[in-house]
Protein backbone atom coordinates (compact mmCIF):
# COMPACT_ATOMS: atom_id res chain seq x y z
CA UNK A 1 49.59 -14.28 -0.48
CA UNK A 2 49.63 -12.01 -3.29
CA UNK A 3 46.69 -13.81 -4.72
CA UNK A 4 44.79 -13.32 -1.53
CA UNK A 5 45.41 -9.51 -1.76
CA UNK A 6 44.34 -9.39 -5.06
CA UNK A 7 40.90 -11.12 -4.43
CA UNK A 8 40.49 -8.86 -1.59
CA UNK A 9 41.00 -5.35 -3.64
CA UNK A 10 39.02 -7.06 -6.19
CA UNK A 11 35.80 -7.35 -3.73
CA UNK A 12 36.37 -3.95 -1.89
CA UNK A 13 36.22 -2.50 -5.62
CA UNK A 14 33.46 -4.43 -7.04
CA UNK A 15 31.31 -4.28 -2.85
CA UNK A 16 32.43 0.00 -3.02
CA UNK A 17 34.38 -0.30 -0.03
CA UNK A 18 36.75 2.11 -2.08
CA UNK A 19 36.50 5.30 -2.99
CA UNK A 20 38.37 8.06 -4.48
CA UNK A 21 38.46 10.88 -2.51
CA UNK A 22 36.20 13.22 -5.31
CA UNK A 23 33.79 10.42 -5.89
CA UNK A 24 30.72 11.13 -3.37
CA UNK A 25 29.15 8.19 -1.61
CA UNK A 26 25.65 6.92 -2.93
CA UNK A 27 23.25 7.13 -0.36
CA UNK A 28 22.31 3.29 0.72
CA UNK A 29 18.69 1.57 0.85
CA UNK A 30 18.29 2.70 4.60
CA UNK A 31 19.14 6.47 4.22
CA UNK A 32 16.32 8.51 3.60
CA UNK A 33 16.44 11.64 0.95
CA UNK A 34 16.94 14.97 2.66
CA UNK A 35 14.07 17.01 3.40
CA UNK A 36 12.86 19.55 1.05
CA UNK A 37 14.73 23.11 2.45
CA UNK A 38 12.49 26.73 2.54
CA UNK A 39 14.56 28.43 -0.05
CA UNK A 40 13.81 28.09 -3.80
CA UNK A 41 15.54 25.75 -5.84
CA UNK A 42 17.23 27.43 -8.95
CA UNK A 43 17.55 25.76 -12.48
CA UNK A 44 19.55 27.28 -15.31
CA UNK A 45 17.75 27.56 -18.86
CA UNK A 46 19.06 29.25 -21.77
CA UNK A 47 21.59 30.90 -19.50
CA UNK A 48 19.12 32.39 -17.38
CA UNK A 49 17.92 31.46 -13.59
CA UNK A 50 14.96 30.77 -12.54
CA UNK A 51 13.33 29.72 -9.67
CA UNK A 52 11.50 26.34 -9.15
CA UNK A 53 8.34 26.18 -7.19
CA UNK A 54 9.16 25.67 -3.06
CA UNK A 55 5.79 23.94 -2.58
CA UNK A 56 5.61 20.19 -3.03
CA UNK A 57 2.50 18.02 -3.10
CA UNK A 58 3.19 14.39 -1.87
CA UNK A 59 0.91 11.20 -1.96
CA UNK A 60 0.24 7.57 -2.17
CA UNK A 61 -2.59 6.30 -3.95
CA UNK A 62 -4.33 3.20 -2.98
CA UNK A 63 -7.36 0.81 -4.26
CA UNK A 64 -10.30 -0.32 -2.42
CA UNK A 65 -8.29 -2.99 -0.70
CA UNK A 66 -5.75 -0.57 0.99
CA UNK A 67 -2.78 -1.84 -1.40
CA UNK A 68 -0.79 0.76 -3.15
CA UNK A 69 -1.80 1.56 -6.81
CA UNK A 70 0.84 1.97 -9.13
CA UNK A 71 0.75 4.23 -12.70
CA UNK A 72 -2.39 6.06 -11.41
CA UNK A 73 -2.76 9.66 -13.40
CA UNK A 74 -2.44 12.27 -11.23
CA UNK A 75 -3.28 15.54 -12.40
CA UNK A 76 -2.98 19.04 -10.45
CA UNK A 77 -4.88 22.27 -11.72
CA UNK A 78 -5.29 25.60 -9.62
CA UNK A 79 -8.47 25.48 -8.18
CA UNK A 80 -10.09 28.41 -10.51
CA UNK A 81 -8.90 27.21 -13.73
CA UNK A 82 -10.43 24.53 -15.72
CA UNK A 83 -6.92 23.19 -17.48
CA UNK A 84 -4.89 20.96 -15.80
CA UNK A 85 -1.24 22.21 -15.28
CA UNK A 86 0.74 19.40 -13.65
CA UNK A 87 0.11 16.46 -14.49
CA UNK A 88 2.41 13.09 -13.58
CA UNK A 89 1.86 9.51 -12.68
CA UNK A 90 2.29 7.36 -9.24
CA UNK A 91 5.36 4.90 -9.08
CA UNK A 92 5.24 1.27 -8.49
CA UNK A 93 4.67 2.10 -4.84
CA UNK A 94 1.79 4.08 -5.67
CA UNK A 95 3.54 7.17 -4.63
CA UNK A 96 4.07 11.17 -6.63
CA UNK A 97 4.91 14.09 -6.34
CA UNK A 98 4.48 17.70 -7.68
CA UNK A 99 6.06 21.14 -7.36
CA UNK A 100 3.46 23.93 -7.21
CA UNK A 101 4.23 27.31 -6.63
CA UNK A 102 2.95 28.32 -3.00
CA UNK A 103 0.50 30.67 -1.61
CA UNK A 104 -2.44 29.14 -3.99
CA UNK A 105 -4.97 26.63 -3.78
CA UNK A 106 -4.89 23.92 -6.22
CA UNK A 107 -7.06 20.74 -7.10
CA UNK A 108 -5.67 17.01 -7.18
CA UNK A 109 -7.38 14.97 -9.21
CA UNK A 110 -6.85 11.57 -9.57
CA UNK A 111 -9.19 9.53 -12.55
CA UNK A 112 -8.41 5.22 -13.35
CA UNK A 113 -10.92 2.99 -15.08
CA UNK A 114 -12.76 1.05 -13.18
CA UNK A 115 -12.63 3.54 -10.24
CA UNK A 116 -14.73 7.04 -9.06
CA UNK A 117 -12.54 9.90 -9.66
CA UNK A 118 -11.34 11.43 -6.52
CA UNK A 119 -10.39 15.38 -5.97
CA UNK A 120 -8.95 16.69 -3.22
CA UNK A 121 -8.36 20.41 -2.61
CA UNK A 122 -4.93 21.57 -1.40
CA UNK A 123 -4.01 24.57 0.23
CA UNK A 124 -0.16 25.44 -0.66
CA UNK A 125 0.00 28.15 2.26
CA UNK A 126 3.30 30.35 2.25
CA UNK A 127 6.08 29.37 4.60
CA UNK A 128 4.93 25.80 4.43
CA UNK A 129 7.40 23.45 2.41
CA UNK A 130 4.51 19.97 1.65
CA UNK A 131 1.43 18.67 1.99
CA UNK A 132 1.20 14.70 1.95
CA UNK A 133 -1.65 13.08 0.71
CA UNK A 134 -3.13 9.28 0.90
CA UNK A 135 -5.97 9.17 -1.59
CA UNK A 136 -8.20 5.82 -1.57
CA UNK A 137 -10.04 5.10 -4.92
CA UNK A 138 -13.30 3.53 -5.04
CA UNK A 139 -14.58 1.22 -7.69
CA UNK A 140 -17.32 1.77 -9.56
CA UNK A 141 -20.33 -0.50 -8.62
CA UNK A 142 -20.97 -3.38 -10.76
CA UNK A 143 -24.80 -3.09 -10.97
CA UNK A 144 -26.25 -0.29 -13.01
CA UNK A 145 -29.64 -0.01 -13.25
CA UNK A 146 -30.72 -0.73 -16.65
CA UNK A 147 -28.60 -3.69 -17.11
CA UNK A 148 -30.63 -6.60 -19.12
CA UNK A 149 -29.81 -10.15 -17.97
């Protein structure tokens, strides 16, 4: 009997079934992440606060076959500057995200070899939390037309 108990606690510790009261539960495959809130998220630095950027550009890149590409680079500039600012790359679900500060317009700009480069303009309106985007990339055609044979 004792050995029964003992296999038991053994599974509910190694399965999670127990918990300390001060250890949090870890959210499980079928929860989703809470939404993004209104308010600004604050990050200390050198002692100081400082607010993050409420604005959050979401999106899935796919290829010309409608699967999802993953490690596309996406880069994110403001719309009247020439230098990219943001700059990050999609996850093995083709997915990213940015944080932007809001009330500008900015320019997503996704380049791969082998594929046209696709920009898409973004409006980060104030008061809005996201925008979520589904890019599709194009390959480049095959034929050019001074190809020798």
């Amino acid at each position: 009997m004792q050995t029964q108990r003992s296999l038991l606690f053994a599974g509910l510790l190694i399965c999670g079934g127990l918990r300390s009261a001060q250890e949090p539960a870890a959210p499980t495959a079928h929860q989703s992440a809470p939404a993004p809130t209104a308010q600004r998220d604050e990050s200390v630095s050198n002692g100081k606060k400082r607010s993050l950027p409420a604005y959050v550009i979401l999106g899935t890149v796919f290829n010309e076959q409608a699967l999802s590409y993953p490690n596309a680079r996406v880069q994110v500039r403001r719309e009247a500057e020439k230098k990219f600012r943001w700059e990050t790359y999609t996850n093995s679900r083709g997915e990213f995200a940015v944080r932007v500060p809001e009330g500008q317009e900015y320019e997503v700009v996704v380049k791969e070899k082998k594929y046209k480069g696709v920009s898409v303009k973004v409006v980060a309106n104030a008061g809005e939390l996201q925008q979520r985007l589904s890019i599709r990339l194009e390959p480049v055609s095959a034929e050019k037309g001074g190809e020798k044979k």
